[in-house]
N, C-alpha and C. Protein backbone atom coordinates (compact mmCIF):
# COMPACT_ATOMS: atom_id res chain seq x y z
N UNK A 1 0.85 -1.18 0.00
CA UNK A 1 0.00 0.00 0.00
C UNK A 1 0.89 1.23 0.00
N UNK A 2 0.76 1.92 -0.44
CA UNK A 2 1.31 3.21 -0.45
C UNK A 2 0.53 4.86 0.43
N UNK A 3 1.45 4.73 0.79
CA UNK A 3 0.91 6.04 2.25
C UNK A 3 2.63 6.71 2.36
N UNK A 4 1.92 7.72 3.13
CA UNK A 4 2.67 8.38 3.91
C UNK A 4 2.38 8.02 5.59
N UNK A 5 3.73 7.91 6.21
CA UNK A 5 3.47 7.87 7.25
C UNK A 5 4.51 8.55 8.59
N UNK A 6 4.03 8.89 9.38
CA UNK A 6 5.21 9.75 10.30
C UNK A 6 5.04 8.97 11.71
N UNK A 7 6.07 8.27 12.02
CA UNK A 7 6.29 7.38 13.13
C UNK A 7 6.92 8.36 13.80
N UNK A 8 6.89 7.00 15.34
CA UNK A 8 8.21 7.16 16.24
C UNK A 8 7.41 8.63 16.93
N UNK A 9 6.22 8.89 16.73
CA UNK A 9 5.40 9.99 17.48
C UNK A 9 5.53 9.41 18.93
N UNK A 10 5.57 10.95 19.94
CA UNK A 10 5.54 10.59 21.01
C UNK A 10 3.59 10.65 21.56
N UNK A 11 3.75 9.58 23.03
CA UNK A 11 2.39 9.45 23.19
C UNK A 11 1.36 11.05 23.12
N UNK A 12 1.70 12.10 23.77
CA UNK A 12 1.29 13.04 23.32
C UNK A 12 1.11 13.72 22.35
N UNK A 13 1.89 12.87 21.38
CA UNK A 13 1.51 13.69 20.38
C UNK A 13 0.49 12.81 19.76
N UNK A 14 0.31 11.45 19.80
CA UNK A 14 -0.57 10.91 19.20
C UNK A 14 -2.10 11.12 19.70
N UNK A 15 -2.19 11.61 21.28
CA UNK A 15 -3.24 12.31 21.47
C UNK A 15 -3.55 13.46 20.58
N UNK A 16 -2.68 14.54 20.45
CA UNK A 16 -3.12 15.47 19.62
C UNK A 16 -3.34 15.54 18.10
N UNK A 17 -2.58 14.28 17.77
CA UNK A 17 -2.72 14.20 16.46
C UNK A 17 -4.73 13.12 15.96
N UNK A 18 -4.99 12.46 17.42
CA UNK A 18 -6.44 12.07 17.67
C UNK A 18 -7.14 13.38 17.74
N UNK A 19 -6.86 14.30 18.68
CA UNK A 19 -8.24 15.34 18.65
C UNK A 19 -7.95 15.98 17.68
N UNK A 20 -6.92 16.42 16.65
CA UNK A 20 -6.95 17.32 15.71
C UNK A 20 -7.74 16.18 14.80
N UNK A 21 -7.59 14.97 13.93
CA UNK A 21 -8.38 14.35 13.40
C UNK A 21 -9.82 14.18 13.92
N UNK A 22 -9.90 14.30 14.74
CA UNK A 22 -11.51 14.28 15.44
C UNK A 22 -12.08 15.40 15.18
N UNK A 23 -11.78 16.46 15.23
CA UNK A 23 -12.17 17.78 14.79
C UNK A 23 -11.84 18.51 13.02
N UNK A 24 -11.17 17.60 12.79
CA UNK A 24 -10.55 18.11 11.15
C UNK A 24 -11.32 16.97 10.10
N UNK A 25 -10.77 15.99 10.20
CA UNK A 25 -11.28 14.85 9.81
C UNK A 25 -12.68 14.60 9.45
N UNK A 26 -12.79 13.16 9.00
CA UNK A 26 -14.42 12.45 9.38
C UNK A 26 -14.06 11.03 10.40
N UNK A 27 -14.96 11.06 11.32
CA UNK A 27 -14.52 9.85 12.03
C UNK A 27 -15.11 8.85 11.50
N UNK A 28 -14.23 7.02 10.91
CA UNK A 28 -15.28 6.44 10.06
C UNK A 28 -16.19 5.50 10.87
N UNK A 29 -16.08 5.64 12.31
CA UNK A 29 -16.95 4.84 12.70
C UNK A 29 -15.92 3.19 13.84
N UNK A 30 -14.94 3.68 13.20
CA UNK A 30 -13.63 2.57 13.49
C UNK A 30 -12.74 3.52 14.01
N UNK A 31 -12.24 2.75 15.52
CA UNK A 31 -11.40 3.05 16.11
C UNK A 31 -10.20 3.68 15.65
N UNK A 32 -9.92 4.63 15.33
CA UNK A 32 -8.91 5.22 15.15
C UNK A 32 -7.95 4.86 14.03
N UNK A 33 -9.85 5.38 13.03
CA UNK A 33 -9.59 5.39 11.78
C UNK A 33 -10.56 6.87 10.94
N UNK A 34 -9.94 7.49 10.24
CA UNK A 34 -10.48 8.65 9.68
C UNK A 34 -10.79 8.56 8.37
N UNK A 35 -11.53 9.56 7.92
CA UNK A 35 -11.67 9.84 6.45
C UNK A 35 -11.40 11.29 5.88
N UNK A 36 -10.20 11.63 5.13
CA UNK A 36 -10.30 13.13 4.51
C UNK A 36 -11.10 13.27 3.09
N UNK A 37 -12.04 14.01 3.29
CA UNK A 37 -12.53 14.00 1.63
C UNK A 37 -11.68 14.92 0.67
N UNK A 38 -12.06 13.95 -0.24
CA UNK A 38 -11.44 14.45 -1.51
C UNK A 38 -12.02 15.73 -2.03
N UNK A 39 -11.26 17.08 -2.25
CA UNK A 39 -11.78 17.96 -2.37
C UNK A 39 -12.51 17.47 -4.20
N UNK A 40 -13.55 17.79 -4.71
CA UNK A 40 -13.84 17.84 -6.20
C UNK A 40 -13.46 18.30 -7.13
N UNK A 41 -12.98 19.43 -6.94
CA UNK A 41 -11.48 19.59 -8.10
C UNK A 41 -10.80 19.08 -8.27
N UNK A 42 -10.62 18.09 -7.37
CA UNK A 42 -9.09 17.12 -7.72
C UNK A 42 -9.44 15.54 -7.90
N UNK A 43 -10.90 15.21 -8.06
CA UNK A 43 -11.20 14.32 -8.78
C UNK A 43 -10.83 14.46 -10.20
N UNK A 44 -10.27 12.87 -10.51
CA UNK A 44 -9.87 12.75 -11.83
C UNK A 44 -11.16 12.32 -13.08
N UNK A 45 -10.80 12.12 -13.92
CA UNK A 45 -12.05 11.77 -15.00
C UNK A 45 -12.53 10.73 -14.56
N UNK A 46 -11.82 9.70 -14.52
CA UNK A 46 -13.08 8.82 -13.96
C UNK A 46 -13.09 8.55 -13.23
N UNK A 47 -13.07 9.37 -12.13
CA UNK A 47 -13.74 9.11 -10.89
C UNK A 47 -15.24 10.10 -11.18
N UNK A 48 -15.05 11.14 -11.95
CA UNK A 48 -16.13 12.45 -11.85
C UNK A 48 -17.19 11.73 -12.89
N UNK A 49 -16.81 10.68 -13.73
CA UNK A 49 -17.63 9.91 -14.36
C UNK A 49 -18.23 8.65 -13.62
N UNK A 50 -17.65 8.11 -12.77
CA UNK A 50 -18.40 7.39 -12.07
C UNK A 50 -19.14 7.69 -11.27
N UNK A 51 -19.19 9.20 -10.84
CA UNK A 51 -20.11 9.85 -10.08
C UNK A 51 -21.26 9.73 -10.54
N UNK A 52 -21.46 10.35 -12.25
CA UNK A 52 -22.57 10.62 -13.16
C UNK A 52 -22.97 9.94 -13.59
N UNK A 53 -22.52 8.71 -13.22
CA UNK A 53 -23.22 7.13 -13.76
C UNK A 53 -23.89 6.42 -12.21
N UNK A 54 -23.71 7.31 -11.27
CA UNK A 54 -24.15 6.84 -10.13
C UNK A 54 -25.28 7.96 -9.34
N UNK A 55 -26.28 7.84 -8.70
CA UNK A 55 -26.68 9.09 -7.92
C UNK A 55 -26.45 9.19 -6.90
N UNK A 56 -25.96 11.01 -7.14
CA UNK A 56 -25.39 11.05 -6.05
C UNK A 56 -25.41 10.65 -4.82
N UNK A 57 -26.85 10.31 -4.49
CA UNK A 57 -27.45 10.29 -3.32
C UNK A 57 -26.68 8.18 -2.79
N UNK A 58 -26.05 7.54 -3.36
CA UNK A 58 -25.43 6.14 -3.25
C UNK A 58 -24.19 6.56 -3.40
N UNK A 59 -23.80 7.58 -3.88
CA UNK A 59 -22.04 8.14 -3.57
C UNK A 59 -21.88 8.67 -2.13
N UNK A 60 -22.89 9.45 -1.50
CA UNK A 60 -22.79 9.97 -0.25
C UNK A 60 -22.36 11.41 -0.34
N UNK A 61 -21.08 11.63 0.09
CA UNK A 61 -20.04 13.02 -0.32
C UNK A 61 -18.81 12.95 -1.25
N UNK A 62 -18.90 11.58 -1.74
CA UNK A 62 -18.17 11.33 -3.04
C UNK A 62 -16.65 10.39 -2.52
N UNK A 63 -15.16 11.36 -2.47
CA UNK A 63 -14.37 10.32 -2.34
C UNK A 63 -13.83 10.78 -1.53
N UNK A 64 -13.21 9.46 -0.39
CA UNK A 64 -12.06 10.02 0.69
C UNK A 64 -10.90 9.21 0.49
N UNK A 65 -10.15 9.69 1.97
CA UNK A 65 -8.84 8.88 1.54
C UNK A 65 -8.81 8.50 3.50
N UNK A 66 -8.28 7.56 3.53
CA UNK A 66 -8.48 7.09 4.56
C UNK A 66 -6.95 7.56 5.84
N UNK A 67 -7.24 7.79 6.98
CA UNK A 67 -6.19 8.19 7.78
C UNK A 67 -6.19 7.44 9.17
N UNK A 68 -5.27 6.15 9.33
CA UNK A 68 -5.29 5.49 10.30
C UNK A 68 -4.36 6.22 11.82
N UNK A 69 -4.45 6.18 12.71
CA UNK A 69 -3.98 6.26 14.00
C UNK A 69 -3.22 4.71 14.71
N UNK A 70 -2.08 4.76 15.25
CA UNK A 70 -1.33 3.60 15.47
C UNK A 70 -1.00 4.07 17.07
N UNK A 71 -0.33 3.38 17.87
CA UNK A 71 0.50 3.72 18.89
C UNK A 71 1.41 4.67 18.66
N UNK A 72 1.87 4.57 17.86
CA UNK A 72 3.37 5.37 17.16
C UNK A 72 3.29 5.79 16.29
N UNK A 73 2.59 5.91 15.39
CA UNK A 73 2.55 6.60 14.03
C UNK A 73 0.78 6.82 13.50
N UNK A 74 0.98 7.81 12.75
CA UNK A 74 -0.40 8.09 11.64
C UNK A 74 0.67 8.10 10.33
N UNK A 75 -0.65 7.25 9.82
CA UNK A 75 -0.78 6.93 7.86
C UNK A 75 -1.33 7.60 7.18
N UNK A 76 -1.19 8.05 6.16
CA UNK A 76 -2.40 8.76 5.06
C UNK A 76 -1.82 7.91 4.13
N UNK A 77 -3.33 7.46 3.68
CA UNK A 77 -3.24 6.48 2.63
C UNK A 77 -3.25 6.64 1.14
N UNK A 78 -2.95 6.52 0.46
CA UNK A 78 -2.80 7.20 -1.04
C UNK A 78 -3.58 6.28 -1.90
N UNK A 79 -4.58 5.92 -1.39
CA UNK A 79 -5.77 5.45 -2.07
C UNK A 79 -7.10 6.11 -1.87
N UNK A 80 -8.04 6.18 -3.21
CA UNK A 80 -8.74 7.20 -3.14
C UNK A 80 -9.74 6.07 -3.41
N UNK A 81 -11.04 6.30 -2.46
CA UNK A 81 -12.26 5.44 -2.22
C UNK A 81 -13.22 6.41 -1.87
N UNK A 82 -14.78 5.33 -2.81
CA UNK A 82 -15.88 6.02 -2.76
C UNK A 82 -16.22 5.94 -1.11
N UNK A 83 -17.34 6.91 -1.21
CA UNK A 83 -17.59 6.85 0.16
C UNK A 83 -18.81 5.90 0.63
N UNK A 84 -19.46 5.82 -0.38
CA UNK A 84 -21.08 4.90 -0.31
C UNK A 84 -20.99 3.30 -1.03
N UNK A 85 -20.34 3.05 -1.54
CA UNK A 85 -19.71 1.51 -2.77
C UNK A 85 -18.37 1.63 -3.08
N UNK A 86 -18.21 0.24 -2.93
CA UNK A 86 -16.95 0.25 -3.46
C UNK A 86 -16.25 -0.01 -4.47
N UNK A 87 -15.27 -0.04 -5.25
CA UNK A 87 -14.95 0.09 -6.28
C UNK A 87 -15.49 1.14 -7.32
N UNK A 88 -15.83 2.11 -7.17
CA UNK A 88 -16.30 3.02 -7.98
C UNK A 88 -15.49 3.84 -7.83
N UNK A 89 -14.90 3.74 -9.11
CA UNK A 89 -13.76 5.22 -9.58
C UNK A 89 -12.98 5.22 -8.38
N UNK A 90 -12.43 4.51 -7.43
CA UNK A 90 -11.28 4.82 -7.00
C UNK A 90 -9.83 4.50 -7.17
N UNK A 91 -9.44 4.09 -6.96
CA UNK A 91 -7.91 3.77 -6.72
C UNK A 91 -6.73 4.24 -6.54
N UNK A 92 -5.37 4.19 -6.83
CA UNK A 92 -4.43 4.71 -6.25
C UNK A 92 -4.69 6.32 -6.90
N UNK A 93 -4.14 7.40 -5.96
CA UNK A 93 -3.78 8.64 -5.85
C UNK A 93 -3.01 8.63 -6.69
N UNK A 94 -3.48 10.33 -7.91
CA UNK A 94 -2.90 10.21 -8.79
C UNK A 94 -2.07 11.74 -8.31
N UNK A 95 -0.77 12.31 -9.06
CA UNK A 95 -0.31 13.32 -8.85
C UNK A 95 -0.68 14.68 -7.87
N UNK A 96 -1.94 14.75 -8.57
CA UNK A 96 -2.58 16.14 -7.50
C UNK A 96 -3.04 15.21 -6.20
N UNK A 97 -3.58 14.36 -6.29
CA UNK A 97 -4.49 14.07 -5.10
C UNK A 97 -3.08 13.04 -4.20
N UNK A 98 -2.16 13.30 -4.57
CA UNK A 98 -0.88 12.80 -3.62
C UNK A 98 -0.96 14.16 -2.49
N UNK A 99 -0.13 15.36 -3.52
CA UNK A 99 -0.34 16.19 -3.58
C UNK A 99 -0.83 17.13 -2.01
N UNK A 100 -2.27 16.75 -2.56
CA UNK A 100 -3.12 17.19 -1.52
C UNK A 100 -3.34 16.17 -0.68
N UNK A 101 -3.39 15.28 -0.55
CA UNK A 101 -2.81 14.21 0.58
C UNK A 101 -1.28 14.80 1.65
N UNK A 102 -0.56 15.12 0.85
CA UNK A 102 1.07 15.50 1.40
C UNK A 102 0.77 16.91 2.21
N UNK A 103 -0.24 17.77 1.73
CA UNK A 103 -0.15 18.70 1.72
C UNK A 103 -1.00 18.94 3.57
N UNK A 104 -2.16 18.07 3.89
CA UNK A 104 -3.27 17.90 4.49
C UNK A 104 -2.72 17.30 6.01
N UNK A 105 -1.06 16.48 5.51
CA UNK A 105 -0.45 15.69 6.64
C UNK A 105 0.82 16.88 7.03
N UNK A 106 1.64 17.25 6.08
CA UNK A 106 1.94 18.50 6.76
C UNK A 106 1.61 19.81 7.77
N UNK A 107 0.17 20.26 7.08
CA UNK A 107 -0.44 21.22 7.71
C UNK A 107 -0.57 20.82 9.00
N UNK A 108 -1.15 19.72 8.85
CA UNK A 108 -1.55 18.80 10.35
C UNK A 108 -0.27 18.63 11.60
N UNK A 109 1.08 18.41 10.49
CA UNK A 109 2.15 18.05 11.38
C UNK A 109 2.55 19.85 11.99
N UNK A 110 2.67 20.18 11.05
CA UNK A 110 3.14 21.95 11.61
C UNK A 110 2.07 22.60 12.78
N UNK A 111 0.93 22.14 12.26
CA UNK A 111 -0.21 22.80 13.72
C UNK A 111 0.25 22.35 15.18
N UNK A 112 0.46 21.06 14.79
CA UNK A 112 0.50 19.89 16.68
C UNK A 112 1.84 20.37 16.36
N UNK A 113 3.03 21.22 15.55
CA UNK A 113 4.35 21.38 16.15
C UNK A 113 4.85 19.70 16.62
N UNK A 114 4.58 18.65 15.29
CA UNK A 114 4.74 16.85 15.94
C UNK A 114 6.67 17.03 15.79
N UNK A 115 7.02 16.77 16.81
CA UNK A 115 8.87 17.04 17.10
C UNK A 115 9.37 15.78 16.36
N UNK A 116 8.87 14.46 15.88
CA UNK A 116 9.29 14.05 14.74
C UNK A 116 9.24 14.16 13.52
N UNK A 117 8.37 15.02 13.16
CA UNK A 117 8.23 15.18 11.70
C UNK A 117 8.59 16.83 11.45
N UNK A 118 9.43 17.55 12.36
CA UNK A 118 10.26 18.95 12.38
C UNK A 118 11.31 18.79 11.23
N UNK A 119 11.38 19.96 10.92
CA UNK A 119 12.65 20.20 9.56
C UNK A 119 13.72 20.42 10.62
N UNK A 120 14.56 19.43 9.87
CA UNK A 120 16.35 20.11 10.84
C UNK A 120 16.70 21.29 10.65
C-alpha cells in the first residue's frame, strides 16, 4: 500500500494528532480510523464519471482517503475510495491528489508542532 506515514510519534503527540483528526477529519466509525474527503477539483475523470453514472445520493459526499492512527505513528493512505460503494472510480492517488494528501499531513504536522516530523 502506499501512504505516507510519520512514526516514532511521542504518546502526546498521538493524542493530539487524535483530537486534531476528530475535529478536522471524518470519524469512520472505526477506532482510530479517519476519512479526509477528496476535495472535487481534484477528482480525476473517472472518478467524476463514475459519479454521473451513479446518484449522487449512493455516492454519499463522493471520495475520501483514509487516515489510520497507530501507537506510534499516523498513515495517510494514497488510495482514493468512494464513500457509499466500493470500487467506484477509485484507486491509487494520482499526482494532484498525492499532492493534496502530502499537503493535508503536513499542515496537520506543523499545527501539533509533531517534534518528529520537524525540519532540521
Amino acid at each position: 500500500m502506499r501512504s505516507i506515514i510519520f512514526d516514532e510519534l511521542l504518546a502526546s503527540e498521538i493524542e493530539a494528532v487524535r483530537d486534531y483528526l476528530e475535529e478536522k477529519a471524518i470519524p469512520s466509525g472505526v477506532e482510530d480510523l479517519y476519512w479526509i474527503a477528496l476535495e472535487r477539483e481534484l477528482w480525476n475523470e473517472t472518478q467524476s464519471m463514475a459519479l454521473s453514472e451513479h446518484q449522487e445520493g449512493l455516492m454519499g459526499d463522493g471520495y475520501r482517503l483514509a487516515v489510520e492512527l497507530g501507537d506510534q505513528w499516523v498513515r495517510f493512505e494514497l488510495l482514493v475510495r468512494a464513500e457509499g460503494v466500493l470500487n467506484i472510480g477509485g484507486g491509487p492517488t494520482d499526482e494532484q491528489q498525492s499532492l493534496f494528501v502530502l499537503r493535508w499531513a503536513n499542515e496537520m504536522s506543523a499545527a501539533l508542532g509533531l517534534s518528529s516530523c520537524a525540519a532540521a
